[in-house]
PDB file of N, CA and C in Angstrom:
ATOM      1  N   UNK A   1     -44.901  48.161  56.356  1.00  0.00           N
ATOM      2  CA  UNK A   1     -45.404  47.465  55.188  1.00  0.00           C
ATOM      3  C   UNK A   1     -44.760  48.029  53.919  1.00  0.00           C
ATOM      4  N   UNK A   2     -44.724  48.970  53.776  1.00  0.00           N
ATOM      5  CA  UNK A   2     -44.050  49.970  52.769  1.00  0.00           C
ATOM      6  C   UNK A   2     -42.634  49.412  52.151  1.00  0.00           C
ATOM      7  N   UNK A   3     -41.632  49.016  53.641  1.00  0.00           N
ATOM      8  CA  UNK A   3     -40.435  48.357  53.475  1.00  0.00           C
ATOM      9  C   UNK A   3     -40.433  47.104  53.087  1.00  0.00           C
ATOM     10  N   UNK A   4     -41.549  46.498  53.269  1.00  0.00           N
ATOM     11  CA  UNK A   4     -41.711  44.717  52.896  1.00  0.00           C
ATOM     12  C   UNK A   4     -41.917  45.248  51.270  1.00  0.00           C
ATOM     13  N   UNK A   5     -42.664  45.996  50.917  1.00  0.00           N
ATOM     14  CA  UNK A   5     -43.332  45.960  49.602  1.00  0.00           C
ATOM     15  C   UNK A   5     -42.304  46.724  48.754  1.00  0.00           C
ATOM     16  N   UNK A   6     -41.139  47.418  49.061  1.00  0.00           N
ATOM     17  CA  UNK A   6     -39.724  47.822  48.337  1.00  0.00           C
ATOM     18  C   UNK A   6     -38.917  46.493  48.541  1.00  0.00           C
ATOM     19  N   UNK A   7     -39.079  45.654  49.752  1.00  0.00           N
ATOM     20  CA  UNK A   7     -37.748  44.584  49.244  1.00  0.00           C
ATOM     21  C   UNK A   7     -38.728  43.323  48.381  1.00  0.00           C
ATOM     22  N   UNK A   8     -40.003  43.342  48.282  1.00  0.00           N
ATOM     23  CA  UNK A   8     -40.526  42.292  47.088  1.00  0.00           C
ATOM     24  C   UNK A   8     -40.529  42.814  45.871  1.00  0.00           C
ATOM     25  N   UNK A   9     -40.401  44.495  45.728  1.00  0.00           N
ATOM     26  CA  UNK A   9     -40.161  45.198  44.595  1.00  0.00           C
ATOM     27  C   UNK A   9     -38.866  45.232  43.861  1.00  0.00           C
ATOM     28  N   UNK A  10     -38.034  44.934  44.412  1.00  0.00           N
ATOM     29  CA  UNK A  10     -36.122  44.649  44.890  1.00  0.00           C
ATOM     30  C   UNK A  10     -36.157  43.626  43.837  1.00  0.00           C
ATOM     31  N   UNK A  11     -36.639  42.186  45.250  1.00  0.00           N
ATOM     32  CA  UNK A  11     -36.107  40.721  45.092  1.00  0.00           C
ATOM     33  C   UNK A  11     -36.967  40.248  43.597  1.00  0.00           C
ATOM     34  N   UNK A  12     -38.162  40.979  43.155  1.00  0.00           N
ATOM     35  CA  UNK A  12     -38.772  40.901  41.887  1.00  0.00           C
ATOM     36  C   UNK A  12     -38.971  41.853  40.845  1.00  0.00           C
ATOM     37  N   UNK A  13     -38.317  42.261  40.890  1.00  0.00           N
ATOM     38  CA  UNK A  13     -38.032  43.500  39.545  1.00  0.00           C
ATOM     39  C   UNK A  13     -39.165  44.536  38.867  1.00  0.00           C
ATOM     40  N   UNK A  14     -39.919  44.479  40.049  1.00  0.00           N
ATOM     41  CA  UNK A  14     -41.508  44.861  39.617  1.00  0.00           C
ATOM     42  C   UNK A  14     -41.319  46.608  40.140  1.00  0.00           C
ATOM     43  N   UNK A  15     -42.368  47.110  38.951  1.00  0.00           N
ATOM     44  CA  UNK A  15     -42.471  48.800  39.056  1.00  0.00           C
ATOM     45  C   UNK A  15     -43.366  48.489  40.315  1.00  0.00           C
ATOM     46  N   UNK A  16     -44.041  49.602  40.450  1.00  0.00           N
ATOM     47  CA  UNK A  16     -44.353  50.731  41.408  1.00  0.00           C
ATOM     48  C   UNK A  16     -45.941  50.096  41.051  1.00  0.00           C
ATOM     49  N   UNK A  17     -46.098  49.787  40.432  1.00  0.00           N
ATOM     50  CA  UNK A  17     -47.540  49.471  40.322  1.00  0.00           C
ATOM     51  C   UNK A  17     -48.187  48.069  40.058  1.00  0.00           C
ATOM     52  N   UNK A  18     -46.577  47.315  39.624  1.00  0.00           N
ATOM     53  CA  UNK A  18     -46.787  45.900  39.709  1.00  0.00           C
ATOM     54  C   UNK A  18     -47.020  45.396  41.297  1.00  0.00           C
ATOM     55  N   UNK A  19     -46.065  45.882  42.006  1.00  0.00           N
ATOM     56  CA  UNK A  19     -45.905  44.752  42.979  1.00  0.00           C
ATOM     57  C   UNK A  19     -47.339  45.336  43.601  1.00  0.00           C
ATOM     58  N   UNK A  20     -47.945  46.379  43.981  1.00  0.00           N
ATOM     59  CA  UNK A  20     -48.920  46.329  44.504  1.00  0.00           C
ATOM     60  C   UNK A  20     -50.200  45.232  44.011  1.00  0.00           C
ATOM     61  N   UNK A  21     -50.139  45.400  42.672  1.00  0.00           N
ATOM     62  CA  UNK A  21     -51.158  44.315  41.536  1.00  0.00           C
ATOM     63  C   UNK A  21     -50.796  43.104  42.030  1.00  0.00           C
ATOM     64  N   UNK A  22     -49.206  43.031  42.494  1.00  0.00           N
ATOM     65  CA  UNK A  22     -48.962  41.417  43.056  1.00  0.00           C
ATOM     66  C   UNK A  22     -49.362  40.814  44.456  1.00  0.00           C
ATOM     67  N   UNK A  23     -48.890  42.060  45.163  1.00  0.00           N
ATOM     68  CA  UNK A  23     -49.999  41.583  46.690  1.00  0.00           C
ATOM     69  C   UNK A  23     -50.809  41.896  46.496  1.00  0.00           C
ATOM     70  N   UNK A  24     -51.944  41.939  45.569  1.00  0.00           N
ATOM     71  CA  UNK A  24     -52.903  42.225  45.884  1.00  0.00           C
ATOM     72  C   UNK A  24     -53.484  40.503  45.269  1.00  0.00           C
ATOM     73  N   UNK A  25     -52.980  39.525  44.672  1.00  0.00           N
ATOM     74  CA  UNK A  25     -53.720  38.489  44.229  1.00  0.00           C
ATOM     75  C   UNK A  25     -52.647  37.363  44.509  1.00  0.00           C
ATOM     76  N   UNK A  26     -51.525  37.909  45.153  1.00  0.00           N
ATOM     77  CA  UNK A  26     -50.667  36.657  46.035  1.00  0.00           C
ATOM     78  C   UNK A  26     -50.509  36.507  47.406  1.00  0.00           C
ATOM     79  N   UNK A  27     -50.985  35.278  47.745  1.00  0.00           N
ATOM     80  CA  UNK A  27     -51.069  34.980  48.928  1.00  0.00           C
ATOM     81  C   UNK A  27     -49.496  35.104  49.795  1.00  0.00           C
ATOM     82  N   UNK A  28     -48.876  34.389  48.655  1.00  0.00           N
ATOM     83  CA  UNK A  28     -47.601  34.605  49.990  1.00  0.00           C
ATOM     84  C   UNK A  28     -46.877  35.871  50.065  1.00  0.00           C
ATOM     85  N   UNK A  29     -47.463  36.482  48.906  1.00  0.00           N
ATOM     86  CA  UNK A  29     -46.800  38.252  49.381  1.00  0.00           C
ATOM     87  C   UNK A  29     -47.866  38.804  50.291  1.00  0.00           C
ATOM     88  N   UNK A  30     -49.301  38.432  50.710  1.00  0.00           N
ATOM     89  CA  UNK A  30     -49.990  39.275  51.470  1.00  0.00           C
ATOM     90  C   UNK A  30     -49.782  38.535  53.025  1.00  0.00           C
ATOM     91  N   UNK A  31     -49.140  37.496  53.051  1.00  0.00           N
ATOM     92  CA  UNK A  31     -48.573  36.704  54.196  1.00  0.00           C
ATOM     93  C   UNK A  31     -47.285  37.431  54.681  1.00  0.00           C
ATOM     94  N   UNK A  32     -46.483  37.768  54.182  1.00  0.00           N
ATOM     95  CA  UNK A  32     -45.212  38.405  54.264  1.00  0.00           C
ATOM     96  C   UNK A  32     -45.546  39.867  54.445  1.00  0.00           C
ATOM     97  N   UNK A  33     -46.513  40.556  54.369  1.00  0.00           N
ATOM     98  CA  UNK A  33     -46.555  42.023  54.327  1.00  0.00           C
ATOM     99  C   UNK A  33     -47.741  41.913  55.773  1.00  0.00           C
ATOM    100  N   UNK A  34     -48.349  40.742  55.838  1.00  0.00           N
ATOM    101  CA  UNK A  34     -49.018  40.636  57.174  1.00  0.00           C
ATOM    102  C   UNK A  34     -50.406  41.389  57.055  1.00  0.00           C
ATOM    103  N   UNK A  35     -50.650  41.032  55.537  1.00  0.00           N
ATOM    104  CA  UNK A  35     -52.697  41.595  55.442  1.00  0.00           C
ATOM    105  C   UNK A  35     -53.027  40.253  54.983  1.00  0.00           C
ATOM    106  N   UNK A  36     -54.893  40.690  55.171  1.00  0.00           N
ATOM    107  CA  UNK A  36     -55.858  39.739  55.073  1.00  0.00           C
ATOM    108  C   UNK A  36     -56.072  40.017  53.357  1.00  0.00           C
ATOM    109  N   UNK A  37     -56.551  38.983  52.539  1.00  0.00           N
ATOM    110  CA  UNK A  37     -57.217  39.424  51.686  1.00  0.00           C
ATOM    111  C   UNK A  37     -57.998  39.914  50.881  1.00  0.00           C
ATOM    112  N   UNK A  38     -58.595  40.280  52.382  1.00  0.00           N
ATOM    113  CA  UNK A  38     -59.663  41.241  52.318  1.00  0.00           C
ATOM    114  C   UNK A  38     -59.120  42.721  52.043  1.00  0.00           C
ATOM    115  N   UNK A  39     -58.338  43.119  52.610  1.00  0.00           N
ATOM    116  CA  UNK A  39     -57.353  44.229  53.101  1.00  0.00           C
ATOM    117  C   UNK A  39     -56.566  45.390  51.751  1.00  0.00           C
ATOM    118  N   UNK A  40     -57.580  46.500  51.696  1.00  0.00           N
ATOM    119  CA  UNK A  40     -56.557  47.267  50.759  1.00  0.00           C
ATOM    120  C   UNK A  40     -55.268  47.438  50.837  1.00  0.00           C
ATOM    121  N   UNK A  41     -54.909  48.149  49.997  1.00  0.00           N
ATOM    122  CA  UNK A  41     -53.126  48.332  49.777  1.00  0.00           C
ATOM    123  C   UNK A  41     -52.811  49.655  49.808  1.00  0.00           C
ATOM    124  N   UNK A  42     -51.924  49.864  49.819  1.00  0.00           N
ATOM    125  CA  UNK A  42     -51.750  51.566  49.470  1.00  0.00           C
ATOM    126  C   UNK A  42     -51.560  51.624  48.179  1.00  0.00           C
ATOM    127  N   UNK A  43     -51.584  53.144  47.346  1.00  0.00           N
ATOM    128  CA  UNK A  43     -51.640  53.703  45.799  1.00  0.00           C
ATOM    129  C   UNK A  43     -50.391  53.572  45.798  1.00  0.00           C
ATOM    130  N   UNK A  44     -49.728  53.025  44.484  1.00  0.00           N
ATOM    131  CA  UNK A  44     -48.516  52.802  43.938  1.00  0.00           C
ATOM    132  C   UNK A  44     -47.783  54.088  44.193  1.00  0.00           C
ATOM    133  N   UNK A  45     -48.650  55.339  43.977  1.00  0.00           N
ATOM    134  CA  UNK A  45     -47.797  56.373  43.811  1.00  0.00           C
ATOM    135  C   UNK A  45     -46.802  56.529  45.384  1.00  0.00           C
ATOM    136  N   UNK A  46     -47.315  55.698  46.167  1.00  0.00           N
ATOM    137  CA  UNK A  46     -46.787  56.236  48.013  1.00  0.00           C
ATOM    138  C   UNK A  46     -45.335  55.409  48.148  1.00  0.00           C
ATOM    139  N   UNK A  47     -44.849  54.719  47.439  1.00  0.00           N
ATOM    140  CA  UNK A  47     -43.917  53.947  47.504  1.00  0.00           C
ATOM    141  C   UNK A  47     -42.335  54.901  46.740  1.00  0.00           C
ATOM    142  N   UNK A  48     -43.040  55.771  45.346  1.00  0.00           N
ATOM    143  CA  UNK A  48     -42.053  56.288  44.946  1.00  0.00           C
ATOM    144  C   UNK A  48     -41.969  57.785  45.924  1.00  0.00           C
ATOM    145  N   UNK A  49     -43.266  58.051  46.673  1.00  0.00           N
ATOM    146  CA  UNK A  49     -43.261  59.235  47.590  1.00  0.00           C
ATOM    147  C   UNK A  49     -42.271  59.044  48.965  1.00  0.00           C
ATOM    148  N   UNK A  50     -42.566  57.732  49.166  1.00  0.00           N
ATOM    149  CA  UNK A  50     -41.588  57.180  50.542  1.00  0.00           C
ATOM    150  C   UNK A  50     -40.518  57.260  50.056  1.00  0.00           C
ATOM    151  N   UNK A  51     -39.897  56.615  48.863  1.00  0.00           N
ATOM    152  CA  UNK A  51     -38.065  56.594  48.837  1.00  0.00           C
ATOM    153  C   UNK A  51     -37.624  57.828  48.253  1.00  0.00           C
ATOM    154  N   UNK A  52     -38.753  58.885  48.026  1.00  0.00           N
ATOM    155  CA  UNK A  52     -37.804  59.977  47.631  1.00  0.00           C
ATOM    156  C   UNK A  52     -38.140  61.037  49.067  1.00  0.00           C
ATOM    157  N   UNK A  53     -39.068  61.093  49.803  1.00  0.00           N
ATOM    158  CA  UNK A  53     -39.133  61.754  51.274  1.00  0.00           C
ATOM    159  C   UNK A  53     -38.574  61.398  52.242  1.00  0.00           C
ATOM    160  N   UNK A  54     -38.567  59.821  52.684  1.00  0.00           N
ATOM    161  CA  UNK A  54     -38.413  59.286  53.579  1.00  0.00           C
ATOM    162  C   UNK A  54     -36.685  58.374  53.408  1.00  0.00           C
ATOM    163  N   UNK A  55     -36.334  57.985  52.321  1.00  0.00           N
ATOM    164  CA  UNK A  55     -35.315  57.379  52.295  1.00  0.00           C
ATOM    165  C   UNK A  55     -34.052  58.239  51.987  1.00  0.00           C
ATOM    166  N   UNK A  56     -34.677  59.209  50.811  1.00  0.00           N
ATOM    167  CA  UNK A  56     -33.676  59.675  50.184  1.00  0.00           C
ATOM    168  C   UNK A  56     -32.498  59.710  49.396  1.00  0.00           C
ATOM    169  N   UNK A  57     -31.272  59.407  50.086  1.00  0.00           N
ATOM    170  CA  UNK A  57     -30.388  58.395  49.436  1.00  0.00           C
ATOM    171  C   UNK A  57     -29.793  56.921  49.958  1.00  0.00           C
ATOM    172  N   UNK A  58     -31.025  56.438  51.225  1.00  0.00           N
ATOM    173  CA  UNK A  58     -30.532  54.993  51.269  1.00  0.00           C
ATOM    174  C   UNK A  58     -31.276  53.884  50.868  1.00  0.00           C
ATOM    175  N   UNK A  59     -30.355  53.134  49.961  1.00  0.00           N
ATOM    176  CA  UNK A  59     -31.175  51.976  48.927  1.00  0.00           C
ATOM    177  C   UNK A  59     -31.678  51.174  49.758  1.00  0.00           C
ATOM    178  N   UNK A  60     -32.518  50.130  49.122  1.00  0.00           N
ATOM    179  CA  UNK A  60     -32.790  48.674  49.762  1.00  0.00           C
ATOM    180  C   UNK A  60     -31.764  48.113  50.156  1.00  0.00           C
ATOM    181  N   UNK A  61     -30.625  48.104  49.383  1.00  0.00           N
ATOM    182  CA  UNK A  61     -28.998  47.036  49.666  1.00  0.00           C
ATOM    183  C   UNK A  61     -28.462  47.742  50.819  1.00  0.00           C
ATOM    184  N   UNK A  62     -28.680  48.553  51.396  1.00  0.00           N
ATOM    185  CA  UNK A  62     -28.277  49.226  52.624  1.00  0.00           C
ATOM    186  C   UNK A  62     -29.203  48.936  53.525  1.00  0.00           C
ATOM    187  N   UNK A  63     -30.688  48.892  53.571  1.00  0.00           N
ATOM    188  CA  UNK A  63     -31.453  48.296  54.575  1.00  0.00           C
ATOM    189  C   UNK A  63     -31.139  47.106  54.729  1.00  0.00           C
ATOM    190  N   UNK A  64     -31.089  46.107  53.395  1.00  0.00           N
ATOM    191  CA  UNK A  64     -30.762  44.629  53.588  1.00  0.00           C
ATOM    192  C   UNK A  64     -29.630  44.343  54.488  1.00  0.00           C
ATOM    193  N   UNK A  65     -28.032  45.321  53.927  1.00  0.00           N
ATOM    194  CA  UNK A  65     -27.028  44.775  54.953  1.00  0.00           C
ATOM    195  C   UNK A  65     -27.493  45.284  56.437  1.00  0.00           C
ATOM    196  N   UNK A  66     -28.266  46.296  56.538  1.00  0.00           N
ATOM    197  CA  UNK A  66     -28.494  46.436  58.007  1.00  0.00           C
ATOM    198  C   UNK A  66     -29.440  45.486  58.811  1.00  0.00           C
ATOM    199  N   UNK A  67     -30.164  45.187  58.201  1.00  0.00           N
ATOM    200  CA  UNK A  67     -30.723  43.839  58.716  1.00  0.00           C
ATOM    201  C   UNK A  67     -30.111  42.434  58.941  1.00  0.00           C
ATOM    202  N   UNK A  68     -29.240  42.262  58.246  1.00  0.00           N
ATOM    203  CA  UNK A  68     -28.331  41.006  58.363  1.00  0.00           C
ATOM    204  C   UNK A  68     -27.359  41.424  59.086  1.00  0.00           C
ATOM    205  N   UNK A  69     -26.454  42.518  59.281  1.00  0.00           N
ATOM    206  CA  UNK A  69     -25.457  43.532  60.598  1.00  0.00           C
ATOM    207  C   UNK A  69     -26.755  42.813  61.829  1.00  0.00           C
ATOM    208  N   UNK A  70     -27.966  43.571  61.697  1.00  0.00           N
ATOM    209  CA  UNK A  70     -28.428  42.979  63.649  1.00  0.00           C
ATOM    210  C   UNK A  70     -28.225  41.387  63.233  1.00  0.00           C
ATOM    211  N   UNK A  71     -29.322  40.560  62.485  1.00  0.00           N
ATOM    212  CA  UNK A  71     -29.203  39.655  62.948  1.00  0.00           C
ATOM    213  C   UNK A  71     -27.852  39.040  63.125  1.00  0.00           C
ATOM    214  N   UNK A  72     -26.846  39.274  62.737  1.00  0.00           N
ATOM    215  CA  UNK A  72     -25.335  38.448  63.220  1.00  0.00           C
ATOM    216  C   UNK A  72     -24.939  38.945  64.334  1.00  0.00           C
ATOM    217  N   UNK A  73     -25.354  40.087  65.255  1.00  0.00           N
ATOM    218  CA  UNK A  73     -25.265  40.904  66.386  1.00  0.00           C
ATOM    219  C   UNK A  73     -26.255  39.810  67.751  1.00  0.00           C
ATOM    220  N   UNK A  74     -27.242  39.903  67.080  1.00  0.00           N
ATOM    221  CA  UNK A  74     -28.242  38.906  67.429  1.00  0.00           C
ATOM    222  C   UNK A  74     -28.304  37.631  67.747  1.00  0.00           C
ATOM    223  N   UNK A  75     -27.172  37.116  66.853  1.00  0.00           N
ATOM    224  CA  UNK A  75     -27.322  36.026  67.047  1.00  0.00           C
ATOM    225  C   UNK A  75     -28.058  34.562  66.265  1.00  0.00           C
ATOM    226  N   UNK A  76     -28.669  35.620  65.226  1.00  0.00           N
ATOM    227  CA  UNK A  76     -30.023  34.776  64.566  1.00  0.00           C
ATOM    228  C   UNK A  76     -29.024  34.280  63.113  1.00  0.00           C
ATOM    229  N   UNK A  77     -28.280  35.064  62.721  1.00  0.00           N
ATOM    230  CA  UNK A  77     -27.090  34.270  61.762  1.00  0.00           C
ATOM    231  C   UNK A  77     -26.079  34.379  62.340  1.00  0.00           C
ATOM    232  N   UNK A  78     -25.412  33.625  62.212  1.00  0.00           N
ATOM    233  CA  UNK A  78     -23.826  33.489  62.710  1.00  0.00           C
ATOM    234  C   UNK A  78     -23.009  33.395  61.112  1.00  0.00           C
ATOM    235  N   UNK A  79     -21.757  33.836  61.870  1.00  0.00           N
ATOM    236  CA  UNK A  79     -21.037  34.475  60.890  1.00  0.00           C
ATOM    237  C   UNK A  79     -20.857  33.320  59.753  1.00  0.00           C
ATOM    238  N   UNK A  80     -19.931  32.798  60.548  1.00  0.00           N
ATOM    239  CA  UNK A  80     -19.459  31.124  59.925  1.00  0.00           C
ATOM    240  C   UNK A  80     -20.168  30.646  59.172  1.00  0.00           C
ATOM    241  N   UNK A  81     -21.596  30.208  59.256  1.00  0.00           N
ATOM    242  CA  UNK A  81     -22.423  29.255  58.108  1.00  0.00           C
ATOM    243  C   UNK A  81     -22.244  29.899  57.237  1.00  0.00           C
ATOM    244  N   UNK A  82     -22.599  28.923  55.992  1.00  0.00           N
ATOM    245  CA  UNK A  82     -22.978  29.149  54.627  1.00  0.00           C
ATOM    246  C   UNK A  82     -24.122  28.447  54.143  1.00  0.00           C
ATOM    247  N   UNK A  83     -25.128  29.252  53.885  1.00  0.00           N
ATOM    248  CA  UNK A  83     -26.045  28.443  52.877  1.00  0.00           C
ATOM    249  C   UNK A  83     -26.199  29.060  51.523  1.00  0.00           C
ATOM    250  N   UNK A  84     -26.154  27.672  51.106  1.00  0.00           N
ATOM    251  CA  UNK A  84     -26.225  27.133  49.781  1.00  0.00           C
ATOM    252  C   UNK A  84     -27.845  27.150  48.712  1.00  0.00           C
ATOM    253  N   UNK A  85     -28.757  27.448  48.319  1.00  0.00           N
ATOM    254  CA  UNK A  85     -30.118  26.874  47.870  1.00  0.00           C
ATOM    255  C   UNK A  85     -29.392  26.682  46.390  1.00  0.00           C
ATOM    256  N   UNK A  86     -30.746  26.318  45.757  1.00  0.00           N
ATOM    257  CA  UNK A  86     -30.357  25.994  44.650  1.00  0.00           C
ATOM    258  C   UNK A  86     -31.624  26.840  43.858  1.00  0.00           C
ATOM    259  N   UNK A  87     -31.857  27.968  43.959  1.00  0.00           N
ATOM    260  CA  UNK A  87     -33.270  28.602  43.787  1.00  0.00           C
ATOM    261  C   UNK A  87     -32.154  29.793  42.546  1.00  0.00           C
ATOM    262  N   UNK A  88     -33.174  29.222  41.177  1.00  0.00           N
ATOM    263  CA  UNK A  88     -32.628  30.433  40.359  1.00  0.00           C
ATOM    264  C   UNK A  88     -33.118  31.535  39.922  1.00  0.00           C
ATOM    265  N   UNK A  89     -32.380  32.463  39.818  1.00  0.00           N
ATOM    266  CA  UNK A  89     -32.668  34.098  39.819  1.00  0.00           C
ATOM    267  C   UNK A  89     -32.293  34.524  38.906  1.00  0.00           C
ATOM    268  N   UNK A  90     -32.266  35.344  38.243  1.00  0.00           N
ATOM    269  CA  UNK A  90     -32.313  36.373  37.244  1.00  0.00           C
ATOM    270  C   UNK A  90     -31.459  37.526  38.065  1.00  0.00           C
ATOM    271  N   UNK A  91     -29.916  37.094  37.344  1.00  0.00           N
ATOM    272  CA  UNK A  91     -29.128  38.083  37.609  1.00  0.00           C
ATOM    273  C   UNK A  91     -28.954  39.732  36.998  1.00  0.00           C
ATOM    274  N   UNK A  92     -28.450  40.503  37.873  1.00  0.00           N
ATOM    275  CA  UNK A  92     -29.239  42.036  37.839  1.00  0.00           C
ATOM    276  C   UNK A  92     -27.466  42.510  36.933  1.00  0.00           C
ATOM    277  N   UNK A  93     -27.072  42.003  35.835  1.00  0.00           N
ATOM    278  CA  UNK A  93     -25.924  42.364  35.347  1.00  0.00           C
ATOM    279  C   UNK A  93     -26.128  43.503  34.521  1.00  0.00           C
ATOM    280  N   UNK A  94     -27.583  43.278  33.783  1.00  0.00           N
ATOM    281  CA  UNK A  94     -27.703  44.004  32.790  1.00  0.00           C
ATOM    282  C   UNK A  94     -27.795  45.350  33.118  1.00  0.00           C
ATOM    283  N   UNK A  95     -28.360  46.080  34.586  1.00  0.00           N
ATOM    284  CA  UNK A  95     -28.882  46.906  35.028  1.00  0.00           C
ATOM    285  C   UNK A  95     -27.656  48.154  34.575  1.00  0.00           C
ATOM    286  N   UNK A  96     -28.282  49.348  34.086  1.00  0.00           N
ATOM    287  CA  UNK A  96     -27.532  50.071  33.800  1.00  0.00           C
ATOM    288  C   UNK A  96     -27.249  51.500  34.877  1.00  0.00           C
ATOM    289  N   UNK A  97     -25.642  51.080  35.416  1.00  0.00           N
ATOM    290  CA  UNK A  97     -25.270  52.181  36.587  1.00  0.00           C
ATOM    291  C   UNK A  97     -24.184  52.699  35.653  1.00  0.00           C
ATOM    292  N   UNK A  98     -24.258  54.035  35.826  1.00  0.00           N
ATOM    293  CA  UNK A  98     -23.071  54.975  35.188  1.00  0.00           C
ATOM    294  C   UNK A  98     -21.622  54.007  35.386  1.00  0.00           C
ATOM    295  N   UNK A  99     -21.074  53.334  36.317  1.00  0.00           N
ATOM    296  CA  UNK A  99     -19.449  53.194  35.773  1.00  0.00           C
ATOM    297  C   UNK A  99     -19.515  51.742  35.225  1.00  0.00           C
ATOM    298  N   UNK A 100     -20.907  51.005  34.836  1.00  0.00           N
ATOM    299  CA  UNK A 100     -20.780  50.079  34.004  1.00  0.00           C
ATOM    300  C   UNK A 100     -20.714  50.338  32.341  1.00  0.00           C
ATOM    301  N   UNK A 101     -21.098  51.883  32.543  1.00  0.00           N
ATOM    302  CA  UNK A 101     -21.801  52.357  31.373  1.00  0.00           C
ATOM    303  C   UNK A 101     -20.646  53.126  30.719  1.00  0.00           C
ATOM    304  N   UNK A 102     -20.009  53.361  31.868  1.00  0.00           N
ATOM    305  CA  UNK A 102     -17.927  54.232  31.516  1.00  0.00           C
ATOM    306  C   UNK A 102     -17.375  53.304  31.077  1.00  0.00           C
ATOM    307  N   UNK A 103     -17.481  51.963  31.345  1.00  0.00           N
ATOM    308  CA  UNK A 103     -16.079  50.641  31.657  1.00  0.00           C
ATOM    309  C   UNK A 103     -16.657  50.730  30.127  1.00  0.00           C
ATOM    310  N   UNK A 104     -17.717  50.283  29.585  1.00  0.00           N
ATOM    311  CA  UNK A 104     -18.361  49.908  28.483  1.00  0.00           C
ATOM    312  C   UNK A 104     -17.896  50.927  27.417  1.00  0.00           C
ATOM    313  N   UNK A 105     -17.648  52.318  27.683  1.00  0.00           N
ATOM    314  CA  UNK A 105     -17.583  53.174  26.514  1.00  0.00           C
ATOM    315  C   UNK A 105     -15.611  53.138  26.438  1.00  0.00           C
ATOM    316  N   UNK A 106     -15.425  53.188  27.579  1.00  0.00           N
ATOM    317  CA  UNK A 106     -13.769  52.961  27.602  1.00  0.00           C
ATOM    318  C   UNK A 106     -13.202  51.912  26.755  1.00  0.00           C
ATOM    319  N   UNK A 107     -14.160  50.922  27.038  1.00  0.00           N
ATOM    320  CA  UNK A 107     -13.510  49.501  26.048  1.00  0.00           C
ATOM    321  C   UNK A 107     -13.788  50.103  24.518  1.00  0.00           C
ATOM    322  N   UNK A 108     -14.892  50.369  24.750  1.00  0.00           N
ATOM    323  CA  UNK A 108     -15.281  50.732  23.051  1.00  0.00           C
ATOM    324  C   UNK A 108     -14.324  51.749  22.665  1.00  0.00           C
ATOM    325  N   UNK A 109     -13.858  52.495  23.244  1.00  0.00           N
ATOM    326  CA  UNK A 109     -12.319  54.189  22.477  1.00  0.00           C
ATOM    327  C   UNK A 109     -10.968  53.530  22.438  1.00  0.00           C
ATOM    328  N   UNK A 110     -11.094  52.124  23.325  1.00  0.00           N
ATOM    329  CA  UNK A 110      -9.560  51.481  23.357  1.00  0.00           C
ATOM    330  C   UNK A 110      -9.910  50.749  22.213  1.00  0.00           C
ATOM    331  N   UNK A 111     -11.034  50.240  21.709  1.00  0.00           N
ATOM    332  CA  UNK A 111     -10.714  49.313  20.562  1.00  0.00           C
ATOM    333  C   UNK A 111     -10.691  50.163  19.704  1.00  0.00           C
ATOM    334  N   UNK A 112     -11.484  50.883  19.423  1.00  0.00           N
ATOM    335  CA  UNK A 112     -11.611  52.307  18.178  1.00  0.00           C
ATOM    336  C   UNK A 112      -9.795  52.696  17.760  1.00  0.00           C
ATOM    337  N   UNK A 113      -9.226  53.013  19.114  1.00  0.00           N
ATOM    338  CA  UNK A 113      -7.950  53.704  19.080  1.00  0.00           C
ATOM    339  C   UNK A 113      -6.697  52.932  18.374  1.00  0.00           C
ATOM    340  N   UNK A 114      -7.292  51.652  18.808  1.00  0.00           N
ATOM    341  CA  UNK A 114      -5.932  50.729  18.784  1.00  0.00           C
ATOM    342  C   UNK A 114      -6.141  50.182  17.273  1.00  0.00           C
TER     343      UNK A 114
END
């Protein structure tokens, strides 16, 4: 459950204390995590305790490709298709990783310089 509730934390940009607030009053996240609504949750704090005990240094985007690695092993996707939706998202450009944050200061000393 832990892993369902890091990739709805992922696929929705929600802290550590949202997404629990979110399964806790959405049905199709308590459908997907496989509780009743009757059914407590765990304390927000166990989620940042799991990926720093239990994961360490492997992200969600590494569970995700390993899950899509079996299923094409599997059989359940095949390589070949492509699907298409038309479902829009909120692209993660802005997110700040150190060599977006280099490329960004580099441009800024080449224009300074020149």
């Amino acid at each position: 459950m832990i892993i369902k509730l890091l990739i709805l934390q992922y696929l929705h940009n929600f802290s550590d204390r949202q997404v629990i607030e979110e399964a806790n009053v959405n049905i199709a996240y308590m459908w997907f995590l496989g509780i009743n609504p009757e059914e407590e949750l765990l304390e927000a704090s166990l989620l940042s305790k799991f990926r720093r005990q239990r994961l360490k240094d492997i992200s969600i985007d590494d569970i995700m490709k390993e899950i899509i690695i079996q299923c094409i092993n599997k059989g359940i996707i095949k390589e070949k298709s492509v699907s298409i939706d038309s479902t829009h998202t909120e692209a993660n450009t802005i997110k700040k990783v150190p060599e977006r944050i280099m490329k960004h200061l580099s441009k800024k000393i080449i224009k300074e310089v020149e």
